[in-house]
Protein backbone atom coordinates (compact mmCIF):
# COMPACT_ATOMS: atom_id res chain seq x y z
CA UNK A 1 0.00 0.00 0.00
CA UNK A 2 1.11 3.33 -0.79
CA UNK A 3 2.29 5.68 2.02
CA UNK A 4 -0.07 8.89 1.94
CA UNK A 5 1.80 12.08 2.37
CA UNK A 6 1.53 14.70 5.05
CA UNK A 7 2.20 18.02 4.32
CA UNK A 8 1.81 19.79 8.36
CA UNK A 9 1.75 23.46 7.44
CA UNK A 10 2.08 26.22 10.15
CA UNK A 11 3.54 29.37 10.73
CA UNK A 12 6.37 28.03 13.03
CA UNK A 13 7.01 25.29 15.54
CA UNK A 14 8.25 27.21 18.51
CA UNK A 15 7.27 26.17 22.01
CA UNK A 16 3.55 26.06 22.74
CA UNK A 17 0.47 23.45 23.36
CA UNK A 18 -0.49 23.43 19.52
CA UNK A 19 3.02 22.83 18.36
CA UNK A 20 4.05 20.08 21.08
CA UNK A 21 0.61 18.56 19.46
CA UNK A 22 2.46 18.79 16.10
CA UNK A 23 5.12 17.19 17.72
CA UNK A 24 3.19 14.57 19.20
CA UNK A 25 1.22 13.28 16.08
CA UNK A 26 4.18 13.48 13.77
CA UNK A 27 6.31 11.31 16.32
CA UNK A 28 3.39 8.48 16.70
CA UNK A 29 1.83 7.87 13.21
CA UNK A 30 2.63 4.48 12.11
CA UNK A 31 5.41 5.32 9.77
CA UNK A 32 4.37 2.30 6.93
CA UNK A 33 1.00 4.61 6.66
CA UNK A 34 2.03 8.19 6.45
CA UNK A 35 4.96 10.20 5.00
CA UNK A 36 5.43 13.50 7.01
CA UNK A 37 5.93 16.60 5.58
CA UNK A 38 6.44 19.75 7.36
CA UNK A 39 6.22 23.15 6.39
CA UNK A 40 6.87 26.89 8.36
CA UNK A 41 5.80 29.06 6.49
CA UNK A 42 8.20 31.17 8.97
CA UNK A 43 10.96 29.68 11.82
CA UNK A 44 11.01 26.22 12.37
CA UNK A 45 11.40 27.06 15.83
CA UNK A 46 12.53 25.04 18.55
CA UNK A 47 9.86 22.52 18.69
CA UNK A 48 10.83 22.00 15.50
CA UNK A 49 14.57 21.50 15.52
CA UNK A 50 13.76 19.12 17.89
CA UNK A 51 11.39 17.33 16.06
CA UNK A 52 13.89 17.34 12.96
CA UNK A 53 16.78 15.41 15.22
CA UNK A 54 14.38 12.87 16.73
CA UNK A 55 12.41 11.84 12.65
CA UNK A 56 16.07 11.69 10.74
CA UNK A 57 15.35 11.91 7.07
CA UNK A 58 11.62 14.46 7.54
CA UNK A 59 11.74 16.69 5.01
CA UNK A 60 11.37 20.12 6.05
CA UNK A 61 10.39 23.04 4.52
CA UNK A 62 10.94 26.46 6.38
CA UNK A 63 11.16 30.48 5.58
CA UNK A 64 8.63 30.63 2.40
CA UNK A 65 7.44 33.84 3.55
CA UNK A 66 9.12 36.94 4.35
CA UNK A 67 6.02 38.76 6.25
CA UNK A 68 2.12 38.04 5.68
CA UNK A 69 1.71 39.87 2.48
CA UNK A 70 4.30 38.21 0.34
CA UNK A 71 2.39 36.34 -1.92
CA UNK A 72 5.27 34.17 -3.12
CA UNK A 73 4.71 32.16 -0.38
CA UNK A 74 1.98 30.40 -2.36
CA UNK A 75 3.98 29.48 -5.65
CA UNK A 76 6.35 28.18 -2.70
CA UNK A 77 3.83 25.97 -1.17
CA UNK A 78 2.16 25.18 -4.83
CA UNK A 79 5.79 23.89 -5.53
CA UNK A 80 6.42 21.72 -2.71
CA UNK A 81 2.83 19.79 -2.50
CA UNK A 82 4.13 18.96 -6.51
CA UNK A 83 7.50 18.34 -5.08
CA UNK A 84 6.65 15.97 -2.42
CA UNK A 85 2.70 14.53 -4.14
CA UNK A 86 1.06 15.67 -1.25
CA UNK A 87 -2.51 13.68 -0.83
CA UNK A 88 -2.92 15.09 2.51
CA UNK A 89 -2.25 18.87 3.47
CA UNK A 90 -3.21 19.57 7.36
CA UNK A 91 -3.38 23.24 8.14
CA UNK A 92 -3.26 24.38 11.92
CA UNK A 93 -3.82 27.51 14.19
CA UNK A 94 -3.67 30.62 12.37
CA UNK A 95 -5.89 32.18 9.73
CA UNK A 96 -2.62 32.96 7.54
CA UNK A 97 -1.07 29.66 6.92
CA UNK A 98 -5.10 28.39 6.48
CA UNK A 99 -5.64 31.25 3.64
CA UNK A 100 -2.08 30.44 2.15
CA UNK A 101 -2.90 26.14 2.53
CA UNK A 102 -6.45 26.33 1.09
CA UNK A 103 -5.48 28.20 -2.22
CA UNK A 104 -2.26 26.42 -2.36
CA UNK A 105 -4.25 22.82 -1.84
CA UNK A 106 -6.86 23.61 -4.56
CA UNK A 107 -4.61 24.39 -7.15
CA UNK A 108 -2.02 21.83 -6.33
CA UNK A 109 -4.13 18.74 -6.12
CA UNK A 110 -4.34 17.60 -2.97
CA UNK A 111 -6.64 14.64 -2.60
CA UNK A 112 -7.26 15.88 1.34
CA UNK A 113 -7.51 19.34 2.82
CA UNK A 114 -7.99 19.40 6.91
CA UNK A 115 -7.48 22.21 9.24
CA UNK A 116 -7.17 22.44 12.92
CA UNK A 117 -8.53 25.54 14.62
CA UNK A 118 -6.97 26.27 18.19
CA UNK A 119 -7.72 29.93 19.39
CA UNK A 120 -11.51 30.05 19.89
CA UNK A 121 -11.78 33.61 21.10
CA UNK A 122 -14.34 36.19 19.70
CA UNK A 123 -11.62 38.83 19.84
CA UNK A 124 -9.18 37.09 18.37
CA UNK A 125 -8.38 37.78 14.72
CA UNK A 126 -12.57 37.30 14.62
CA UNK A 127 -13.02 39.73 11.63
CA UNK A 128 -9.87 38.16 9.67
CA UNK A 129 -11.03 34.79 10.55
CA UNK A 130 -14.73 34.71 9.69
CA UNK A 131 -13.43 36.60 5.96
CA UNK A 132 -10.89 33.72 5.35
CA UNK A 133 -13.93 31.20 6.68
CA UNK A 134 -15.72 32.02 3.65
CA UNK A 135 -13.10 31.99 1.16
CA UNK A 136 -11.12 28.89 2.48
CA UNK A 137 -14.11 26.38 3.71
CA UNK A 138 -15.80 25.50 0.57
CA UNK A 139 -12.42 23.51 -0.39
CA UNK A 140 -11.55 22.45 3.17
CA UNK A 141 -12.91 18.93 3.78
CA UNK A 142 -12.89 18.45 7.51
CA UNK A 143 -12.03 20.81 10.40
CA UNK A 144 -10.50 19.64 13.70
CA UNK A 145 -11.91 20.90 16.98
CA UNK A 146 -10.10 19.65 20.76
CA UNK A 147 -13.55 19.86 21.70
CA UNK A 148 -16.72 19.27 21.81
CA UNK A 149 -17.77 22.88 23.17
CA UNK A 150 -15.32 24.16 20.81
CA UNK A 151 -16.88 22.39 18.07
CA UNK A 152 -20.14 24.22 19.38
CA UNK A 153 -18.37 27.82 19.36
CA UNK A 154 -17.25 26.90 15.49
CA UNK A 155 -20.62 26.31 14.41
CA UNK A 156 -22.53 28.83 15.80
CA UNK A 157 -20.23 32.02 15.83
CA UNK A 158 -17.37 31.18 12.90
CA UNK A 159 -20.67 29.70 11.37
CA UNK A 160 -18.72 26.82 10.14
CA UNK A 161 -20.87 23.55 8.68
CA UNK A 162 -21.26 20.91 11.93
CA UNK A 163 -20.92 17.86 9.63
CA UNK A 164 -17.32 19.35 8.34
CA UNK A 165 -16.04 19.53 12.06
CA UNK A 166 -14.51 16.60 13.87
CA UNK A 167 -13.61 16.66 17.57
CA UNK A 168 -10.20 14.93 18.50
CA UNK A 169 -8.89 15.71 21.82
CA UNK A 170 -5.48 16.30 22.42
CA UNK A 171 -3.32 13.59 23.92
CA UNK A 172 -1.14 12.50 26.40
CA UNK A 173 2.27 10.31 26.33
CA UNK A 174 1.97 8.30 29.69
CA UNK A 175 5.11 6.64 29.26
CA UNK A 176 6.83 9.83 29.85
CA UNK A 177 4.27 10.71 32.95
CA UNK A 178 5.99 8.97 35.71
CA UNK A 179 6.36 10.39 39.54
CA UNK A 180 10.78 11.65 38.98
CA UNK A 181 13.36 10.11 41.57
CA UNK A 182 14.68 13.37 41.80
CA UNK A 183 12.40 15.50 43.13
CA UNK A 184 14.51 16.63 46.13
CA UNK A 185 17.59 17.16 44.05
CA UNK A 186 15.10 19.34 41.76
CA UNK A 187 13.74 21.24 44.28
CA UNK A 188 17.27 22.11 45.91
CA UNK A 189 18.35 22.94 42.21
CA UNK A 190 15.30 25.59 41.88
CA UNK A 191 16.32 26.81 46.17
CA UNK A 192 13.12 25.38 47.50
CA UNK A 193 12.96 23.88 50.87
CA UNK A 194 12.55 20.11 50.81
CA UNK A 195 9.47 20.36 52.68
CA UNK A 196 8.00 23.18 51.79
CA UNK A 197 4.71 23.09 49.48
CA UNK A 198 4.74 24.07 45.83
CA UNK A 199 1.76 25.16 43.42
CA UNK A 200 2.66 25.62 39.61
CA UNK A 201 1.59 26.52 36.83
CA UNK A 202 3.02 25.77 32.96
CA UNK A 203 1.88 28.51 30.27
CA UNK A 204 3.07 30.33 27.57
CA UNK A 205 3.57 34.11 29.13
CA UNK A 206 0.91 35.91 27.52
CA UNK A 207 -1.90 38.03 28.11
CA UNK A 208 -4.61 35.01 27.67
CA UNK A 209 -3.19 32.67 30.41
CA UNK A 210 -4.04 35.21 33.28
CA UNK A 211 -0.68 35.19 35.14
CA UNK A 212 -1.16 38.36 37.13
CA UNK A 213 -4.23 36.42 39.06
CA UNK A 214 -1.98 33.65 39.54
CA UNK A 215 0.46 35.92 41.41
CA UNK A 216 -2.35 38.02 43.22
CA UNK A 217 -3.15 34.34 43.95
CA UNK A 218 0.07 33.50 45.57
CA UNK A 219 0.18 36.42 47.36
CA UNK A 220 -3.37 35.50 49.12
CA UNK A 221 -1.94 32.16 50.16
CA UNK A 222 1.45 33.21 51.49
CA UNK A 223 -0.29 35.49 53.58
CA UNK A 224 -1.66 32.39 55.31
CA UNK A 225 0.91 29.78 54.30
CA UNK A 226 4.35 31.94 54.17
CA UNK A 227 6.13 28.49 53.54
CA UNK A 228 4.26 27.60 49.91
CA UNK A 229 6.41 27.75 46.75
CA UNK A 230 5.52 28.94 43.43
CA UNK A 231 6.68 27.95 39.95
CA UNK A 232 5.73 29.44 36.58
CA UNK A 233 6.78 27.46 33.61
CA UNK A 234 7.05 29.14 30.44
CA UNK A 235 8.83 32.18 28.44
CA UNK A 236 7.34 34.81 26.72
CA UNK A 237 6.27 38.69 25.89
CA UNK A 238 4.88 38.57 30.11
CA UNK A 239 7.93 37.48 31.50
CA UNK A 240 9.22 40.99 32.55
CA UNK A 241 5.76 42.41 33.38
CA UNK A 242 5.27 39.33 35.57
CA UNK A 243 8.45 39.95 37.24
CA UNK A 244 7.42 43.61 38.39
CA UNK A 245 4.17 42.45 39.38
CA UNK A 246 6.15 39.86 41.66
CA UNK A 247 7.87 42.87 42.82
CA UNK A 248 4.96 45.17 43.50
CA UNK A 249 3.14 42.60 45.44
CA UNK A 250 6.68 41.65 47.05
CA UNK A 251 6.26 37.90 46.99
CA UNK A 252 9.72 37.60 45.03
CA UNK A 253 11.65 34.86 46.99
CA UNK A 254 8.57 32.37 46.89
CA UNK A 255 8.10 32.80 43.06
CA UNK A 256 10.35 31.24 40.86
CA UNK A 257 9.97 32.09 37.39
CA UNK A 258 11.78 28.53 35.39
CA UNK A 259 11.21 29.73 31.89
CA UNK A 260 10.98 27.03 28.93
CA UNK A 261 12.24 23.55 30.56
CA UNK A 262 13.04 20.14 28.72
CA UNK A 263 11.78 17.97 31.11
CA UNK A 264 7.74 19.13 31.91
CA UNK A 265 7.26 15.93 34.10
CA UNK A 266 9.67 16.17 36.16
CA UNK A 267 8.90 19.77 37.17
CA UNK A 268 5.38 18.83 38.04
CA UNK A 269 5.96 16.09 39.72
CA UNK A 270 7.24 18.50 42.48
CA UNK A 271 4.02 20.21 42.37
CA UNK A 272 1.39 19.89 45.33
CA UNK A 273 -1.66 21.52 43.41
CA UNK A 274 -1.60 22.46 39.81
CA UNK A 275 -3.00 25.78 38.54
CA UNK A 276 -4.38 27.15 35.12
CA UNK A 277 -5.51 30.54 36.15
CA UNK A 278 -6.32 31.30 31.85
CA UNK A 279 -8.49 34.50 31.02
CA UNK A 280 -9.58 32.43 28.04
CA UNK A 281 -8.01 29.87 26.54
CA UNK A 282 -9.42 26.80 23.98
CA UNK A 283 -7.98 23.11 25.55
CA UNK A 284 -4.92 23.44 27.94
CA UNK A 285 -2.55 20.35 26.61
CA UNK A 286 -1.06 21.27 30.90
CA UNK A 287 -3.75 20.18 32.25
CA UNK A 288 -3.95 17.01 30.92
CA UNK A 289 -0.25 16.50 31.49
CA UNK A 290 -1.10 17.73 35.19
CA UNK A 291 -3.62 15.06 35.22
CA UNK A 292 -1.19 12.44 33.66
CA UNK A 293 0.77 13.08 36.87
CA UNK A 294 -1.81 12.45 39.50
CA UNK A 295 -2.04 16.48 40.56
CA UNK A 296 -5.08 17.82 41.43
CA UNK A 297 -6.35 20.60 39.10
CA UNK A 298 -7.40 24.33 39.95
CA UNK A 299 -8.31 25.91 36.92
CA UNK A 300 -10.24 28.63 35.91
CA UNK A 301 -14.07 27.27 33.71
CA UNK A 302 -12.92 28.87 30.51
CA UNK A 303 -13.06 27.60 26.54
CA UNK A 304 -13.31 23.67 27.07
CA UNK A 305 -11.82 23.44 30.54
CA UNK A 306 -14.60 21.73 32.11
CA UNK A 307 -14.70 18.55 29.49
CA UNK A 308 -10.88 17.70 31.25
CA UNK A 309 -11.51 19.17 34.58
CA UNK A 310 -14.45 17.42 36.58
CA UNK A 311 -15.78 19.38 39.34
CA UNK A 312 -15.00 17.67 42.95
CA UNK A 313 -13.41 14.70 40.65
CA UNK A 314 -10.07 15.60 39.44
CA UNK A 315 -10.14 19.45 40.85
CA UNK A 316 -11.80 23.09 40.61
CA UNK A 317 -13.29 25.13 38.29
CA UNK A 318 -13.31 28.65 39.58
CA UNK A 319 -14.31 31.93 37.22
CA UNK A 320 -11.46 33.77 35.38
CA UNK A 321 -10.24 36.74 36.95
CA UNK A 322 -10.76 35.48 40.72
CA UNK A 323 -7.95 35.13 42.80
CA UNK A 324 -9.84 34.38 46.36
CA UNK A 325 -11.77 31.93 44.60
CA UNK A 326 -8.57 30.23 43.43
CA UNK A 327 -6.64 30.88 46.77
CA UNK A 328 -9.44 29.27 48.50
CA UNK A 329 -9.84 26.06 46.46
CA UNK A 330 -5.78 25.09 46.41
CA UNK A 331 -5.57 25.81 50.34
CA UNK A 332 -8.36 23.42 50.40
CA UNK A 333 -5.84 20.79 48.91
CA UNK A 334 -2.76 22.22 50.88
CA UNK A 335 -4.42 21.99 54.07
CA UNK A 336 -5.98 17.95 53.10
CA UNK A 337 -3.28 16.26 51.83
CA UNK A 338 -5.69 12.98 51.32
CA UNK A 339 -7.87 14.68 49.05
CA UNK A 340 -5.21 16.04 47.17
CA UNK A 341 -3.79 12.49 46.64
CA UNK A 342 -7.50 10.83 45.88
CA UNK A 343 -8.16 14.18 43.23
CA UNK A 344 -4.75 13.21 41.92
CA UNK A 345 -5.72 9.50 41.45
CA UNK A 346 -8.67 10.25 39.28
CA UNK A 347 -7.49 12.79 37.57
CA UNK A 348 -4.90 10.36 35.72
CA UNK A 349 -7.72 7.28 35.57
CA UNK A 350 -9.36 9.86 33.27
CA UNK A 351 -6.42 10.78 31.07
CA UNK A 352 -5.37 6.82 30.97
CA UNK A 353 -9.48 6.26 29.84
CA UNK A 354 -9.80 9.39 27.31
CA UNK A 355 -6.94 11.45 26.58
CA UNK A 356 -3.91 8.87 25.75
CA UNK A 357 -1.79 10.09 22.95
CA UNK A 358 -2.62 6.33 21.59
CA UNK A 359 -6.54 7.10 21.05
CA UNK A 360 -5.09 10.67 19.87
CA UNK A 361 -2.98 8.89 17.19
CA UNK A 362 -5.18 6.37 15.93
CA UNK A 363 -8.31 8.65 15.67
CA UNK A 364 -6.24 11.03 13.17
CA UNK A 365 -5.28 8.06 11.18
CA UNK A 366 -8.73 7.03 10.73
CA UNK A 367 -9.53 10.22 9.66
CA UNK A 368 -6.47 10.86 7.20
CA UNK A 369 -7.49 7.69 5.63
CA UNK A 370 -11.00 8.18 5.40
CA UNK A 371 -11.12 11.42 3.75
CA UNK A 372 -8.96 10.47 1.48
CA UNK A 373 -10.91 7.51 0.75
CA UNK A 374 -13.54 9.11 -0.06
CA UNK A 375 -12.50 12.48 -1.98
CA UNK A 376 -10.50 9.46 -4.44
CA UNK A 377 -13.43 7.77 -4.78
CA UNK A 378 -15.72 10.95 -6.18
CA UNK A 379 -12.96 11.97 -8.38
CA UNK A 380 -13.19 8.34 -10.27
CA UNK A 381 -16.98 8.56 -10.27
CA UNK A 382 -18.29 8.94 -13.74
C-alpha cells in the first residue's frame, strides 16, 4: 500500500500546546502509513529542531514567507505539494497559513484538505477569521476541533458547517508521565525547601493565560501559608511584566519564574496543586499532562476546561479573573493532603481512559485515511 503524504503546514514550531501537538502526532503515526511533511511558512522554531533530530530523514520546509503579504509564499507551497505529491495537506492555528494552505491545496491537487482551529476567542483575529472562513471552507474537507464545546463555538459564531467539524482531543504520552526520583535534588536545584509546598503553573507568558491572578493568587496564600512555593513554567512577551508584578506585590523569593524547561514531568511532579488561572483559553494540553501526573487541578471554567476538569473529581473550576476563589480552592488541597492524593488519582484514571496520545494517534489516522478515501473515490466517479 502506498504511504499517503503529510504536508503539516504552520507558521512556526516554537514552544507552545499546539506545536508540542504537532510534535506529538508526527512522532506516533505508524510510519508504513504516512509520509510526514512539514512546512513553516516562517521559523522552524525550537519545537521543530527538535522534532527534525528525533524523525532523521523528515523533510522540512521552512522560511517561504518573508512577512504576511508576500504572496510568493503560495507558488512556494504550490511547488512543494508537486514536489513531495502531497494527498494530505493539514493546516493548523492561524488564519494565515489556512488562507495560504487552502489556495495552495486547490490548485495543487491535494486529494485531502484538513485544518485544525486552536484559538476560539471572539476577539481574536474574529473579523480576519470569519473573511478567510468564507473563502477557504468551501475547499476544506474536515475541520478539527479539541472539543466538543469548541466544536459548538465553530458552528454557531465562525458559522462553520457541523458535519465538516470533527472533535479529537489532544493527547497524552503516559510513558513519559511517571512520579521523577529526583524530586529533592530538583527542588534544591530551583532553592526550594525540601518540605515546603509548591503550586505551579506551565503557560506560555501571555496576556490570555491570566498570570497576574496567579500571582495576586500567591500572594493570598502566602499570607496564610508563608512556607508555599511557586513555579511558573514558560517564556514569553509577560515574563518581565510578571516579574514587576512579583515585585509590587513583594512575593519575590517564593516565586520562581523557570522559563521554557526540557523535562515538563519532572517539574510537576514537584508540584502539590496544579493551577491554570487562563483569562480564556481553547484546551490546555497542561492540564492534561497535570492530570497524567496524579495532581489535582485548579483551573479557571474557561473555553473547554470543564470537558478535562471534573468538578470535585479531578479538581476546581473557579471563574477567570478570581484570585480568592482560586486561593481558596488550592488551600483546600494544601491543608488535606488525602484529598489532594484521591483528586490526583482520578485525575490520571481519566487521562489513561480518554486522553492517551494512543486514542489521539489512531483517531487522526482514521480520519487521514478516510477522507482520502472518499474524496479518491468521487474523483473516479463517472
Amino acid at each position: 500500500m502506498k504511504k499517503k503524504n503529510i504536508l503539516f503546514l504552520m507558521m512556526s514550531l516554537n514552544v507552545g500546546g499546539t506545536e508540542k501537538h504537532v510534535f506529538d502526532l508526527i512522532s506516533h503515526l505508524n510510519e508504513e502509513k504516512f509520509n510526514p511533511v512539514i512546512c513553516c511558512i516562517y521559523n522552524l522554531g525550537q519545537i521543530g529542531m527538535k522534532l527534525s533530530k528525533n524523525k532523521k530523514g523528515i523533510k522540512i520546509y521552512k522560511d517561504i514567507a518573508r512577512n504576511k503579504w508576500d504572496i510568493s509564499c503560495l507558488w512556494k507551497l504550490f511547488n512543494i505539494i508537486k514536489k513531495e505529491n502531497i494527498d494530505i495537506l493539514y493546516t493548523i492555528d492561524t488564519p494565515l497559513s489556512q488562507f495560504w494552505g487552502s489556495i495552495s491545496a486547490k490548485f495543487g491537487g491535494v486529494t485531502a484538505n484538513i485544518t485544525r482551529v486552536s484559538m476560539t476567542n471572539p476577539t481574536f483575529h474574529a473579523g480576519r477569521r470569519k473573511l478567510i472562513n468564507r473563502i477557504m471552507m468551501p475547499s476544506v474537507d474536515k475541520v478539527i476541533a479539541q472539543a466538543y464545546s469548541q466544536k459548538e463555538y465553530l458552528v454557531n459564531i465562525e458559522k462553520i458547517d457541523a458535519e465538516k467539524i470533527e472533535v479529537i482531543h489532544n493527547g497524552v504520552d503516559l510513558i513519559k508521565f511517571r512520579k521523577s526520583k529526583d524530586e529533592l535534588a530538583l527542588k534544591e536545584s530551583i532553592g526550594i525547601p525540601e518540605d515546603a509546598r509548591v503550586v505551579g503553573m506551565v503557560a506560555r507568558l501571555s496576556s490570555e493565560k491570566g498570570y497576574p491572578v496567579f500571582l495576586n493568587t500567591a500572594k493570598i496564600i502566602l499570607n496564610k501559608m508563608p512556607d508555599v512555593h511557586f513555579l511558573i513554567v514558560g517564556d514569553g512577551v509577560e515574563k518581565e511584566n510578571l516579574k514587576k508584578i512579583t515585585g509590587r506585590l513583594q512575593i519575590e523569593s517564593n516565586i520562581h519564574f523557570l522559563g521554557t524547561v526540557e523535562n515538563v514531568p519532572q517539574v510537576v511532579s514537584i508540584f502539590d496543586v496544579a493551577v491554570m488561572s487562563s483569562d480564556f483559553d481553547t484546551f490546555s494540553n497542561s492540564i492534561l499532562e497535570y492530570m497524567a501526573m496524579s495532581k489535582p487541578v485548579v483551573a479557571t471554567n474557561v473555553g473547554s476546561f470543564f470537558e478535562v476538569v471534573r468538578q470535585d473529581v479531578n479538581g476546581y473550576l473557579l471563574q477567570p479573573g478570581d484570585p480568592e476563589g482560586l486561593a481558596e480552592s488550592v488551600l483546600k488541597l494544601l491543608d488535606d493532603k488525602n484529598l489532594a492524593v484521591q483528586l490526583g488519582k482520578a485525575g490520571r484514571k481519566i487521562v489513561e481512559e480518554e486522553f492517551s496520545i494512543q486514542k489521539m494517534v489512531e483517531t487522526y489516522e482514521v480520519l487521514f485515511e478516510g477522507v482520502v478515501k472518499q474524496n479518491a473515490r468521487h474523483l473516479i466517479m463517472p
